[in-house]
PDB file of N, CA and C in Angstrom:
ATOM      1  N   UNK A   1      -1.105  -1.008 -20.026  1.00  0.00           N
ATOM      2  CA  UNK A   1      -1.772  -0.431 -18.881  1.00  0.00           C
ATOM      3  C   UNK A   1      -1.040   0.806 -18.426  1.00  0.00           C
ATOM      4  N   UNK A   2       0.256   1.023 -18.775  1.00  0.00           N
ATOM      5  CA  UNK A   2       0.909   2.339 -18.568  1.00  0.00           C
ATOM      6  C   UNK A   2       1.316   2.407 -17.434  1.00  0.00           C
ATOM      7  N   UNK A   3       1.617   1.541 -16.331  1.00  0.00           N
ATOM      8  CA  UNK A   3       1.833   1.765 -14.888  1.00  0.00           C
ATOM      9  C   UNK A   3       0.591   2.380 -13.811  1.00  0.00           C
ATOM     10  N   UNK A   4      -1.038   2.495 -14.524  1.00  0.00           N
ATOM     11  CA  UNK A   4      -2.057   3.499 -13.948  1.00  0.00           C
ATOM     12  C   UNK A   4      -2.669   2.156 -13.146  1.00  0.00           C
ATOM     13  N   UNK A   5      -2.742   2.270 -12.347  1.00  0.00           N
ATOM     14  CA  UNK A   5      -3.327   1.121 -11.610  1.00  0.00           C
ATOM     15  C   UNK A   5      -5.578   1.564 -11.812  1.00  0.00           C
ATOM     16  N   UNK A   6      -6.228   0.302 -11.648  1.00  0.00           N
ATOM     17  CA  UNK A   6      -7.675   1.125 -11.510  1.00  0.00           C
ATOM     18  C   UNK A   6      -7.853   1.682  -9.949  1.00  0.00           C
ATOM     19  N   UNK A   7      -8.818   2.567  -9.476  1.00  0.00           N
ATOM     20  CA  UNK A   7      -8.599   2.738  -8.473  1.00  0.00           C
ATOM     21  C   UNK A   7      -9.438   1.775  -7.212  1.00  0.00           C
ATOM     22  N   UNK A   8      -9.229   1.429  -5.993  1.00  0.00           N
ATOM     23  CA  UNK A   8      -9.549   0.774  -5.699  1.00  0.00           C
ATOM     24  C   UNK A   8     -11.035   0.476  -5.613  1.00  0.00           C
ATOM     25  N   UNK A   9     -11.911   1.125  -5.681  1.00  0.00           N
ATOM     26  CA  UNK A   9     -13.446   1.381  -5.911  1.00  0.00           C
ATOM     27  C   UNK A   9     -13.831   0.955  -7.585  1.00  0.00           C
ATOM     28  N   UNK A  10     -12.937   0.437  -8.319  1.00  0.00           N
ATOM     29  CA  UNK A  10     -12.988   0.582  -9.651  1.00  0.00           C
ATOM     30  C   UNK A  10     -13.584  -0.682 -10.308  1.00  0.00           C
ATOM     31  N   UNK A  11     -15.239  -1.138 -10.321  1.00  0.00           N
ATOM     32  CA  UNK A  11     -15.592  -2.547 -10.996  1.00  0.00           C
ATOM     33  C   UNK A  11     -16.235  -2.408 -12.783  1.00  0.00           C
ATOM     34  N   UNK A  12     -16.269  -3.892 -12.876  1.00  0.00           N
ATOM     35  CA  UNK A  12     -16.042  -4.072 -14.260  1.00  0.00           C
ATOM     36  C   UNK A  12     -17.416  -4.953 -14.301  1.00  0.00           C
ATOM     37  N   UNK A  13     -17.996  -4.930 -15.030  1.00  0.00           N
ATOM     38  CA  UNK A  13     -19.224  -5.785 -15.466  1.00  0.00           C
ATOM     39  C   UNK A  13     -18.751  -7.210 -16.238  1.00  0.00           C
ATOM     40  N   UNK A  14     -18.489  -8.536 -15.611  1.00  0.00           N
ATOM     41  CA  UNK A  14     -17.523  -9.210 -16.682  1.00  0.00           C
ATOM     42  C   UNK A  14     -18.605 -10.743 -16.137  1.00  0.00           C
ATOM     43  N   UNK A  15     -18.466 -11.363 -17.687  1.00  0.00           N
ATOM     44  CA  UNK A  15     -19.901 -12.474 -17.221  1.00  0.00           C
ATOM     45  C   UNK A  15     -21.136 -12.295 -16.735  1.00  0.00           C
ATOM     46  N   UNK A  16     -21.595 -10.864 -16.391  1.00  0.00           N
ATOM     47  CA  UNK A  16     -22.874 -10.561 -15.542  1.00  0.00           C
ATOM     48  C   UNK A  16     -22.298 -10.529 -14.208  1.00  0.00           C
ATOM     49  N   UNK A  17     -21.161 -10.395 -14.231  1.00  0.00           N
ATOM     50  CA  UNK A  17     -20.802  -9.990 -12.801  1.00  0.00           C
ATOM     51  C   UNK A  17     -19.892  -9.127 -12.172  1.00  0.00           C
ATOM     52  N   UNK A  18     -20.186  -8.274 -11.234  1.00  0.00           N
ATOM     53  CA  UNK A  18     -20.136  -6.650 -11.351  1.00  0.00           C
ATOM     54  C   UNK A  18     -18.656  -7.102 -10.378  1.00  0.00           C
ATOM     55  N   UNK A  19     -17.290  -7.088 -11.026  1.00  0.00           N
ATOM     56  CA  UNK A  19     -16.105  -7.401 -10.270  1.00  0.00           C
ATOM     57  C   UNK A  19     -15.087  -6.496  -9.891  1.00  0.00           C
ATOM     58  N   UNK A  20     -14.873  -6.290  -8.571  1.00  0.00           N
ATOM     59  CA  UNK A  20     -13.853  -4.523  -8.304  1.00  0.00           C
ATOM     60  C   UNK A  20     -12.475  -5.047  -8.617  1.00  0.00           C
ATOM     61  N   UNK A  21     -12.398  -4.217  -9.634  1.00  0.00           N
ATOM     62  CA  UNK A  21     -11.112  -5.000 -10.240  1.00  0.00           C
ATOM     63  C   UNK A  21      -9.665  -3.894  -9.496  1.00  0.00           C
ATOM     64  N   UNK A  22     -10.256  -3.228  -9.138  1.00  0.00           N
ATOM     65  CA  UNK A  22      -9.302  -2.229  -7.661  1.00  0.00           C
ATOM     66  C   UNK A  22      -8.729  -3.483  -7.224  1.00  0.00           C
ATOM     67  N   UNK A  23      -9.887  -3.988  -6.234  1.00  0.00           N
ATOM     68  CA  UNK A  23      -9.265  -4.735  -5.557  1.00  0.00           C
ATOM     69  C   UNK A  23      -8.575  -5.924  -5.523  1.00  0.00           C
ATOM     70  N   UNK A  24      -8.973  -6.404  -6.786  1.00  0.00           N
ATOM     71  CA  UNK A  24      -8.652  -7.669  -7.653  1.00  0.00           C
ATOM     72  C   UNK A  24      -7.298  -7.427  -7.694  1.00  0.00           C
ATOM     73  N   UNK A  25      -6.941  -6.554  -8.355  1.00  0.00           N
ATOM     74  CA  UNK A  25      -5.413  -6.094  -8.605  1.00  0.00           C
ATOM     75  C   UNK A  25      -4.453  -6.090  -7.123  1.00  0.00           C
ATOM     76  N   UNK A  26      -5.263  -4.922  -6.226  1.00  0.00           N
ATOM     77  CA  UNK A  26      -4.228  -5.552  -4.543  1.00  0.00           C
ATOM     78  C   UNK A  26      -4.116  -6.945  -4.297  1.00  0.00           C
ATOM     79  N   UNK A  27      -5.612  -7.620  -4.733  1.00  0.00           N
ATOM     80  CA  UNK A  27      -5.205  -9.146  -3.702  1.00  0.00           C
ATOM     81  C   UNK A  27      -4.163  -9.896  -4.893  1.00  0.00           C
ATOM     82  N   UNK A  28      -4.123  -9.649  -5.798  1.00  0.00           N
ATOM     83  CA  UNK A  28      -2.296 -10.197  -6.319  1.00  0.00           C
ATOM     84  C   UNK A  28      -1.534  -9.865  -6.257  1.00  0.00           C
ATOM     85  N   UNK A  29      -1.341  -8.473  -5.795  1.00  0.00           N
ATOM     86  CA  UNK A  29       0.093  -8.621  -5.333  1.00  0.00           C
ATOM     87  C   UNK A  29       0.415  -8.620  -3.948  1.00  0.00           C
ATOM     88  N   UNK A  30      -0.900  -8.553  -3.050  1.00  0.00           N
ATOM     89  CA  UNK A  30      -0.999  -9.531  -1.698  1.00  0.00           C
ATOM     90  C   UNK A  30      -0.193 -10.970  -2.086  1.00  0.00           C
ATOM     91  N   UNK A  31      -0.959 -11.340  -2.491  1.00  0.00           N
ATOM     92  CA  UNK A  31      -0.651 -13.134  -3.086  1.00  0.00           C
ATOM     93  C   UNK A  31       1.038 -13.328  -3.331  1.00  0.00           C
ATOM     94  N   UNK A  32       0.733 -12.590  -4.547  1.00  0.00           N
ATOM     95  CA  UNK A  32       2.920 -12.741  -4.885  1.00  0.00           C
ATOM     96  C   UNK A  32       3.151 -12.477  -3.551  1.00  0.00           C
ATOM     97  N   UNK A  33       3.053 -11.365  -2.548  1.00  0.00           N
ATOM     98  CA  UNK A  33       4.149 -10.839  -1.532  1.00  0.00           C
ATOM     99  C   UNK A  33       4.205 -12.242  -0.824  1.00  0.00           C
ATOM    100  N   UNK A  34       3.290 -12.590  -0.541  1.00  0.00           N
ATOM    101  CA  UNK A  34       2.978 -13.549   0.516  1.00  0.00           C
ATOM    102  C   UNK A  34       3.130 -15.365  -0.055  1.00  0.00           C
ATOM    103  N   UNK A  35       3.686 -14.734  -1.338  1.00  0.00           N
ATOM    104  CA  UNK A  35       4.061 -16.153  -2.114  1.00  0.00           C
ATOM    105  C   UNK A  35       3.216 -17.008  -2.521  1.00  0.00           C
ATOM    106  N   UNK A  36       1.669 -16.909  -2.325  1.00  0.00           N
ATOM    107  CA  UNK A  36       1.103 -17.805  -2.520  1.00  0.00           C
ATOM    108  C   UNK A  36       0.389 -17.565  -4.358  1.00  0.00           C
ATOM    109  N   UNK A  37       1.065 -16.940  -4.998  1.00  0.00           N
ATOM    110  CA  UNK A  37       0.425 -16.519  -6.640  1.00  0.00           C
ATOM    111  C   UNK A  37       1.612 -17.184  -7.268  1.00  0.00           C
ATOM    112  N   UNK A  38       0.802 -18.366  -7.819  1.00  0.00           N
ATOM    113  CA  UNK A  38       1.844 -19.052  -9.002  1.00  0.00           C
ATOM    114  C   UNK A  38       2.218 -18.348  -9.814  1.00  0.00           C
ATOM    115  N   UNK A  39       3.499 -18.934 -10.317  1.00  0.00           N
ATOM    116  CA  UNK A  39       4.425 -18.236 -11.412  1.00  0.00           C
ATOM    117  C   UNK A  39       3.879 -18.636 -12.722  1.00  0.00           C
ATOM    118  N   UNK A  40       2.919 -19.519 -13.004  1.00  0.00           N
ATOM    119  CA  UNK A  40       1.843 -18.833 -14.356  1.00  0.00           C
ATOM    120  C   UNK A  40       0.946 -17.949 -14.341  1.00  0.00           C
ATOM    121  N   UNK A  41       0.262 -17.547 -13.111  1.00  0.00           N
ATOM    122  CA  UNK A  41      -0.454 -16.326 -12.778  1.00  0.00           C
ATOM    123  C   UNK A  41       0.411 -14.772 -13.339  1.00  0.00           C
ATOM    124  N   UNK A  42       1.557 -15.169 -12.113  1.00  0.00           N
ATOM    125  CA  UNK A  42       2.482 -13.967 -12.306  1.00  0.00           C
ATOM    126  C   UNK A  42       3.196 -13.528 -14.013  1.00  0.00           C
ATOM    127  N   UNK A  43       3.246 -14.893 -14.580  1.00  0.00           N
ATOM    128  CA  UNK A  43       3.641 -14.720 -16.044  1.00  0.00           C
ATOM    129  C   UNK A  43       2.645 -13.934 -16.855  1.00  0.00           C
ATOM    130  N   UNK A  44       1.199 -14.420 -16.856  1.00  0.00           N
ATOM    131  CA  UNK A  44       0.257 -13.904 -16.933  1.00  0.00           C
ATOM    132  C   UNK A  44       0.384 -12.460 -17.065  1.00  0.00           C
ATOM    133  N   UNK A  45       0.188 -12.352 -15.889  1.00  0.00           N
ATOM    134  CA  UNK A  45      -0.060 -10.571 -15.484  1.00  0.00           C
ATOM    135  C   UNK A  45       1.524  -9.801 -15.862  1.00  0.00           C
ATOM    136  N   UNK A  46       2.663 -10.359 -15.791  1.00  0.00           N
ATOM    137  CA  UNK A  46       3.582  -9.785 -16.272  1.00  0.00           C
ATOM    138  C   UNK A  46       3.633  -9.510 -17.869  1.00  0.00           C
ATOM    139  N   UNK A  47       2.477 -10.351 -18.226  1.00  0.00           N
ATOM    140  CA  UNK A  47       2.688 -10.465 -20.346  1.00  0.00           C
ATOM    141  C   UNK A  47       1.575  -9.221 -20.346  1.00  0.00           C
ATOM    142  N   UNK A  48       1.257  -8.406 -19.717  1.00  0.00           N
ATOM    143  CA  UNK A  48       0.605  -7.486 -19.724  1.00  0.00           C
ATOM    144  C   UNK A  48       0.589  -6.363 -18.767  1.00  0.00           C
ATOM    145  N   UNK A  49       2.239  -6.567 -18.817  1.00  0.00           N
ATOM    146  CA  UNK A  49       2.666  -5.538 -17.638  1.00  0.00           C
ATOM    147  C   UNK A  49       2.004  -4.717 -16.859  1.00  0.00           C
ATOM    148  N   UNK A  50       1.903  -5.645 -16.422  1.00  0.00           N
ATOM    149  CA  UNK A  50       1.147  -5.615 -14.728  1.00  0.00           C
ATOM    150  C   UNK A  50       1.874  -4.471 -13.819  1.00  0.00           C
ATOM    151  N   UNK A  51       1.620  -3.697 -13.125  1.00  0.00           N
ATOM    152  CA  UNK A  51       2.265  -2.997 -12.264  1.00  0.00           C
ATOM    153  C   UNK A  51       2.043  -3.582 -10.537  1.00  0.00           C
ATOM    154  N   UNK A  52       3.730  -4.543 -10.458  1.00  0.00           N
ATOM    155  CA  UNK A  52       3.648  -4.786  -8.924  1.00  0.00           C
ATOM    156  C   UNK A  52       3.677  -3.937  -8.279  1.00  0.00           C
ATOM    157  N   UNK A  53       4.444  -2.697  -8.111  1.00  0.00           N
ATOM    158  CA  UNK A  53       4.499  -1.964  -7.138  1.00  0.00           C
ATOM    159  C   UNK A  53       5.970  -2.368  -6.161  1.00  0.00           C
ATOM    160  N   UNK A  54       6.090  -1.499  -5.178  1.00  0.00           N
ATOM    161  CA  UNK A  54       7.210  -1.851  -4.788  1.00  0.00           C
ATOM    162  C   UNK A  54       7.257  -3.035  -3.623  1.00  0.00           C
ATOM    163  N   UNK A  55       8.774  -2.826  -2.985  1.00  0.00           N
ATOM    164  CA  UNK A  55       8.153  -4.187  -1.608  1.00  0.00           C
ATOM    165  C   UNK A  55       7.603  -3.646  -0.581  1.00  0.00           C
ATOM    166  N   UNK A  56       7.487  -4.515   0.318  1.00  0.00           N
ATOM    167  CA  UNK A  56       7.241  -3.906   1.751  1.00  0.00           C
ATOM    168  C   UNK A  56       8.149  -2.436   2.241  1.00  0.00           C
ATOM    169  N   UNK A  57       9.230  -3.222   2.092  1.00  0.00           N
ATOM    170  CA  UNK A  57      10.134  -2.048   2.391  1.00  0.00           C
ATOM    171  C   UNK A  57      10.357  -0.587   2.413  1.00  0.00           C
ATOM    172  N   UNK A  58       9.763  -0.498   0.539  1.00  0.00           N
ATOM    173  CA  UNK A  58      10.013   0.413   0.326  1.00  0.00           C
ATOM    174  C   UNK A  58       8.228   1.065   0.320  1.00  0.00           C
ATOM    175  N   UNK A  59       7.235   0.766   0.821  1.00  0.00           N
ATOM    176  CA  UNK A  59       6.051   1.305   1.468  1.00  0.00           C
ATOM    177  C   UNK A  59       6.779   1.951   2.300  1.00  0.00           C
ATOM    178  N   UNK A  60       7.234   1.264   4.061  1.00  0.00           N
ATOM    179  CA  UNK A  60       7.624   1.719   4.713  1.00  0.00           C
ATOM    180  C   UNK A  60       8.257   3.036   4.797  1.00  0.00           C
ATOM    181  N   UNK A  61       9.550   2.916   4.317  1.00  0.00           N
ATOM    182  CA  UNK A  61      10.402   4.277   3.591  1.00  0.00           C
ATOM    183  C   UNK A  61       9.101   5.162   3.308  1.00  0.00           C
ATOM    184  N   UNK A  62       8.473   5.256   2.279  1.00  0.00           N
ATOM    185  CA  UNK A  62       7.352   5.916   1.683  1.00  0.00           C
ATOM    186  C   UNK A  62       6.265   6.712   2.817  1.00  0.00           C
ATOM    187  N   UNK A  63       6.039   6.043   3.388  1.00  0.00           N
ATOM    188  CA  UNK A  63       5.054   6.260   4.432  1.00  0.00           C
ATOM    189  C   UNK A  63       6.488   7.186   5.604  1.00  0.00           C
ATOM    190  N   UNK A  64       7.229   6.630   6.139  1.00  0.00           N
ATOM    191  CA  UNK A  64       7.733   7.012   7.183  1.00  0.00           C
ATOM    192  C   UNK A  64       8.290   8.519   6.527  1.00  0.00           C
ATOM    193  N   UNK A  65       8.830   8.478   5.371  1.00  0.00           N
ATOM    194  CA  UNK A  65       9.013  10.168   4.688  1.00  0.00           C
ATOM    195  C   UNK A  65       7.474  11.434   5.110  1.00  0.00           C
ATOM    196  N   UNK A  66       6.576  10.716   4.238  1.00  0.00           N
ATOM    197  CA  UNK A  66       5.149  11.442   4.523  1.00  0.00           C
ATOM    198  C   UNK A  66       4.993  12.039   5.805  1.00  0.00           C
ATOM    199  N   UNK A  67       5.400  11.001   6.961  1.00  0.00           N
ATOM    200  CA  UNK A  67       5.047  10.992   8.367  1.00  0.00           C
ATOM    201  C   UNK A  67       5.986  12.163   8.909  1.00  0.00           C
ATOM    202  N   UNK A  68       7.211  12.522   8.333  1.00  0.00           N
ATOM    203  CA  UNK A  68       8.799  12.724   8.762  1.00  0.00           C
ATOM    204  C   UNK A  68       8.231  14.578   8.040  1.00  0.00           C
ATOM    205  N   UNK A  69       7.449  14.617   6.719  1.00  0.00           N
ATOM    206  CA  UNK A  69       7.077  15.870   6.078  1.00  0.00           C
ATOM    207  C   UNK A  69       6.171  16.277   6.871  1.00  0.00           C
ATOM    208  N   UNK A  70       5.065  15.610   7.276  1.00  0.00           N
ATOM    209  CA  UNK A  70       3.818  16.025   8.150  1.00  0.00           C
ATOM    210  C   UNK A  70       4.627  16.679   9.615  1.00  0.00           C
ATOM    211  N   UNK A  71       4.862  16.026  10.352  1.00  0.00           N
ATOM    212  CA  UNK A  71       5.799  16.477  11.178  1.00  0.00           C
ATOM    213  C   UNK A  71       6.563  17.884  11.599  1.00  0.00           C
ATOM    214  N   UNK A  72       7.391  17.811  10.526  1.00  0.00           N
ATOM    215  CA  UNK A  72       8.052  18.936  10.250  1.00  0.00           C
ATOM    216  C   UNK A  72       7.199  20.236   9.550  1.00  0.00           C
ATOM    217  N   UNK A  73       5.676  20.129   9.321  1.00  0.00           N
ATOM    218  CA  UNK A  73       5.087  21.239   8.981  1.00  0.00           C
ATOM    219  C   UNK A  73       4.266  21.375  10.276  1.00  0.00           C
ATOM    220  N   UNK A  74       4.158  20.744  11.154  1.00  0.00           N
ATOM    221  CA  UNK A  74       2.953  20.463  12.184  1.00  0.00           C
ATOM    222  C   UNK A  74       3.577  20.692  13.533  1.00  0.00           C
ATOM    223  N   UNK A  75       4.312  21.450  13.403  1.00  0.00           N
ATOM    224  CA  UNK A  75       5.432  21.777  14.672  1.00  0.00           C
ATOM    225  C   UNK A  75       5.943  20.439  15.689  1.00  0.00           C
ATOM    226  N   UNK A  76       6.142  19.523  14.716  1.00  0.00           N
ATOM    227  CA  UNK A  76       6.585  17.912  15.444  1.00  0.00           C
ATOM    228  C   UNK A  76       5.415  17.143  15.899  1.00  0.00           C
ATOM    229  N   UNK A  77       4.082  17.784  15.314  1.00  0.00           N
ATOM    230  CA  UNK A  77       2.953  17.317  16.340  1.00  0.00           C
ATOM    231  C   UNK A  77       2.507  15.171  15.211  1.00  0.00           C
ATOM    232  N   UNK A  78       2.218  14.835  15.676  1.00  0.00           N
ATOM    233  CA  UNK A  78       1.517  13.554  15.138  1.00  0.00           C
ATOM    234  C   UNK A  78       0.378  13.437  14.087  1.00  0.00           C
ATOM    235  N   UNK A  79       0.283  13.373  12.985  1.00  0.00           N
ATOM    236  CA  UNK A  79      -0.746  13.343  12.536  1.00  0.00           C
ATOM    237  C   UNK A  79      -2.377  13.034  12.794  1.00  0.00           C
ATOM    238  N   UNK A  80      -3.381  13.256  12.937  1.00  0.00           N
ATOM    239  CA  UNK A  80      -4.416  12.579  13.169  1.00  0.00           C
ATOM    240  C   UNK A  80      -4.765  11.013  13.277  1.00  0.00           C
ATOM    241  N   UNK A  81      -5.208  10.512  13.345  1.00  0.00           N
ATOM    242  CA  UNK A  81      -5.436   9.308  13.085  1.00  0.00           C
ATOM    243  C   UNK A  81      -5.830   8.814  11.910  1.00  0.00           C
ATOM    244  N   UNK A  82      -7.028   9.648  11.564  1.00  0.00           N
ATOM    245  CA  UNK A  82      -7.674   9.291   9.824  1.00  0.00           C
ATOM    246  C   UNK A  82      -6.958  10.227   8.842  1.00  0.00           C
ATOM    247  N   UNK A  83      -6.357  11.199   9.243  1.00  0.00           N
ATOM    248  CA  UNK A  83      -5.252  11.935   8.487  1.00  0.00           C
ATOM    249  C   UNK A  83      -4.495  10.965   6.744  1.00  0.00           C
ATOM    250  N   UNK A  84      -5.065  11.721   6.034  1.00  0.00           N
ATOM    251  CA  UNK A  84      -4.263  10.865   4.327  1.00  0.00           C
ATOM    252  C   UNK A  84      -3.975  11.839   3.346  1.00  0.00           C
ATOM    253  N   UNK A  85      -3.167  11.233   3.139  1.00  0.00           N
ATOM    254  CA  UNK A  85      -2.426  12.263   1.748  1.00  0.00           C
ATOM    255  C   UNK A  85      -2.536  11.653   0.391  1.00  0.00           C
ATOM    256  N   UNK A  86      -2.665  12.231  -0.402  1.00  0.00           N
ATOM    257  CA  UNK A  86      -2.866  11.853  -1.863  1.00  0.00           C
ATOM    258  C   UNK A  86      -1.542  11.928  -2.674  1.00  0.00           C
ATOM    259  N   UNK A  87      -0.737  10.847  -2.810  1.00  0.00           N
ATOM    260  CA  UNK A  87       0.665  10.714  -3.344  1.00  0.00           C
ATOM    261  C   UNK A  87       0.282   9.884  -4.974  1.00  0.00           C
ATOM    262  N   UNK A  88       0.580  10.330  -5.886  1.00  0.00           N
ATOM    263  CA  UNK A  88       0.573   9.898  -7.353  1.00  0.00           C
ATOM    264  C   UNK A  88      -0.978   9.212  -7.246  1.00  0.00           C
ATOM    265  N   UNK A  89      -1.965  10.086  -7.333  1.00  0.00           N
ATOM    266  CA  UNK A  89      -3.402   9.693  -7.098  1.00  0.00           C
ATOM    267  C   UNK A  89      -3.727   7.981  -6.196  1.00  0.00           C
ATOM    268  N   UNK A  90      -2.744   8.002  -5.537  1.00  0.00           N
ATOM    269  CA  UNK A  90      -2.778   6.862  -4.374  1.00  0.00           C
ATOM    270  C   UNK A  90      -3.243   8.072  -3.161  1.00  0.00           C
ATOM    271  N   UNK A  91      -4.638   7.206  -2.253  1.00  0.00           N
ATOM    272  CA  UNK A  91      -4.514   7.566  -0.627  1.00  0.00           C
ATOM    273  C   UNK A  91      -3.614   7.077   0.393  1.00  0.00           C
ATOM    274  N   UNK A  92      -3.096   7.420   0.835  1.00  0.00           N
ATOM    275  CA  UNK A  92      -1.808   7.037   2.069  1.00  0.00           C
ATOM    276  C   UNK A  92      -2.553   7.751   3.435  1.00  0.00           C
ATOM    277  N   UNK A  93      -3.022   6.937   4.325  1.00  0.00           N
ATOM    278  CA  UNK A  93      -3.424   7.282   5.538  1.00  0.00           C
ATOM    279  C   UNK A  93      -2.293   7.241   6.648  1.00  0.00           C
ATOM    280  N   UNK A  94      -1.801   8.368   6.559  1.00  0.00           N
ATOM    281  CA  UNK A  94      -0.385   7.898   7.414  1.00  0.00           C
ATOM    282  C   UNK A  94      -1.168   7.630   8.987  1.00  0.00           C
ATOM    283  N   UNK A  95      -2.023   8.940   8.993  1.00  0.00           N
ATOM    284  CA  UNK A  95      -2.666   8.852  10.545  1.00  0.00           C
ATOM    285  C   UNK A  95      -2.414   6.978  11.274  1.00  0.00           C
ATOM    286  N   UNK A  96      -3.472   6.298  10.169  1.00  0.00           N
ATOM    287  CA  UNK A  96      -3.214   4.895  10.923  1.00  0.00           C
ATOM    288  C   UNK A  96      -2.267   3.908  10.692  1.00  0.00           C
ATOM    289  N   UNK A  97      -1.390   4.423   9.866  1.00  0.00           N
ATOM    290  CA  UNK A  97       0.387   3.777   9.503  1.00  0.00           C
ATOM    291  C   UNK A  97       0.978   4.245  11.363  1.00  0.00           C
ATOM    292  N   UNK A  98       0.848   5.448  12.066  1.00  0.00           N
ATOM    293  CA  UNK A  98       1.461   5.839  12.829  1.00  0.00           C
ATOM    294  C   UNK A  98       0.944   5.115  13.713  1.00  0.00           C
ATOM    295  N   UNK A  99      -0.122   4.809  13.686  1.00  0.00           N
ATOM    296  CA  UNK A  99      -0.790   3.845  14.652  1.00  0.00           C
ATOM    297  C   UNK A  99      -0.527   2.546  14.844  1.00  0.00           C
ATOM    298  N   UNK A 100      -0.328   2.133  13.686  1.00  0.00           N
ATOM    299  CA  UNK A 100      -0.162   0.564  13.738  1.00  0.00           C
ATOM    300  C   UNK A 100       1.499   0.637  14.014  1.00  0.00           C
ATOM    301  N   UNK A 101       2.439   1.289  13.232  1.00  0.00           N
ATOM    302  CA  UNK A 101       4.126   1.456  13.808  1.00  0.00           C
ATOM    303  C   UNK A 101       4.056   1.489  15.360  1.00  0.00           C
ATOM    304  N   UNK A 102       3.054   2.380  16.450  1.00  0.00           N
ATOM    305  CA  UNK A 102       2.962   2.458  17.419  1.00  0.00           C
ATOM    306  C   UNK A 102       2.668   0.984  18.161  1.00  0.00           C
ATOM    307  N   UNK A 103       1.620   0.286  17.869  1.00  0.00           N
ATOM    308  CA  UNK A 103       0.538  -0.744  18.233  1.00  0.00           C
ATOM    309  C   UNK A 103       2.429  -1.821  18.029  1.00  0.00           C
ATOM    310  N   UNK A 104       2.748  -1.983  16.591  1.00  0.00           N
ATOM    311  CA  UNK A 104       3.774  -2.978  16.384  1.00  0.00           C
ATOM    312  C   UNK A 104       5.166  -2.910  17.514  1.00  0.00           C
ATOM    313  N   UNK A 105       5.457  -1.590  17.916  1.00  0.00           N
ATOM    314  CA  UNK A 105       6.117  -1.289  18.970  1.00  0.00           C
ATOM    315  C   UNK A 105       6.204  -1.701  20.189  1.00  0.00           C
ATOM    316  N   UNK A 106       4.737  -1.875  20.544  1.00  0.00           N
ATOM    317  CA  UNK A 106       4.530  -1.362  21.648  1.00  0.00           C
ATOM    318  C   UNK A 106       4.272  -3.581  21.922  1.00  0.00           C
ATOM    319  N   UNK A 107       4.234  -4.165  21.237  1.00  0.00           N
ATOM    320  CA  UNK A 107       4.165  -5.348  21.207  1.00  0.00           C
ATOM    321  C   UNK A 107       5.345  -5.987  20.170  1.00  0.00           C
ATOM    322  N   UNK A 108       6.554  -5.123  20.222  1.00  0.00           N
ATOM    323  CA  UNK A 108       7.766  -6.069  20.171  1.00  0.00           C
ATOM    324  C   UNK A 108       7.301  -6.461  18.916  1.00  0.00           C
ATOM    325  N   UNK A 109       6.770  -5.998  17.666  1.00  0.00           N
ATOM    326  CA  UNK A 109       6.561  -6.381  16.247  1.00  0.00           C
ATOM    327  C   UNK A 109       7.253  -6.163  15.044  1.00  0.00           C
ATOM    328  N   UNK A 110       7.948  -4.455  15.869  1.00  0.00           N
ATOM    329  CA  UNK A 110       8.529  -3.288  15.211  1.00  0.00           C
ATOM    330  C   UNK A 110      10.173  -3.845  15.456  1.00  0.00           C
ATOM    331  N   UNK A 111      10.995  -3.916  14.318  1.00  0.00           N
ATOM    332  CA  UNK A 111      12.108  -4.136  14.540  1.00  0.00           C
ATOM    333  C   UNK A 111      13.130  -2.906  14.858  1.00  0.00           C
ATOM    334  N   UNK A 112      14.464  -3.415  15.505  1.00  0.00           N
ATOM    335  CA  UNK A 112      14.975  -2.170  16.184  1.00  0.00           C
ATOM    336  C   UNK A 112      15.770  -1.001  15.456  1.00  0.00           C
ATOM    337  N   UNK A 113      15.570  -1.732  13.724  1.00  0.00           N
ATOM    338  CA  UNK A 113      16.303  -0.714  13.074  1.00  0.00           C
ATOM    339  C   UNK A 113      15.241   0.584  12.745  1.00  0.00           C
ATOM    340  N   UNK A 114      13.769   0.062  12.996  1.00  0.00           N
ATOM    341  CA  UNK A 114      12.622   1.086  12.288  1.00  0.00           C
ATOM    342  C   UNK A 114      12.395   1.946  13.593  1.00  0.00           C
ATOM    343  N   UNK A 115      13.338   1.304  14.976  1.00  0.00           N
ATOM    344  CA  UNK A 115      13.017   1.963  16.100  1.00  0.00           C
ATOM    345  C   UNK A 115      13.689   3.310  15.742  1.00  0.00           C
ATOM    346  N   UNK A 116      14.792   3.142  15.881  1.00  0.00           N
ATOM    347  CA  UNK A 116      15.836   3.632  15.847  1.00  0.00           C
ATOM    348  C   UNK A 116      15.999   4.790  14.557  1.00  0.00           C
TER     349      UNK A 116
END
């Protein structure tokens, strides 16, 4: 598979049934993050090197850079809300990343090192 993920709009005609395999692909590694994708699933998709992607973490990092570049071209101003950037043919909507960092803040969600 080369590391190319399909894109999320991306279905497959399989059995007579028209399956977005975009999204097929997020909700497993939803699943692994969240632990609930058995480790024959995961063997599975690893014998066909699967591309997990990174952790949470390093989204974060990812996104908060974007946010930190936007910024600094935008005379410190905030991005839009629906505001997205196209990073390695991935969409990144930072607009509502800034929103929800805000929303998680503002209800004690946001921990004090991402404050800070």
């Amino acid at each position: 598979h080369g590391g190319r993920d399909p894109s999320r709009d991306y279905s497959v005609l399989h059995n007579g049934t028209n399956v977005n395999l975009g999204k097929w692909c997020h909700n497993q590694r939803q699943k692994k993050n969240r632990k609930q994708l058995s480790q024959a699933c995961i063997d599975v998709l690893d014998s066909v090197d699967f591309t997990w992607g990174g952790s949470p973490e390093t989204a974060w990092k990812e996104y908060f850079e974007l946010v930190k570049t936007y910024k600094a071209a935008n005379n410190g101003n905030d991005p839009p809300q629906h505001y997205s950037v196209q990073v390695h043919g991935k969409t990144m909507n930072i607009g509502t990343w800034c929103r929800t960092q805000r929303y998680r803040k503002n209800s004690q969600k946001l921990s004090q090192r991402r404050i800070n």
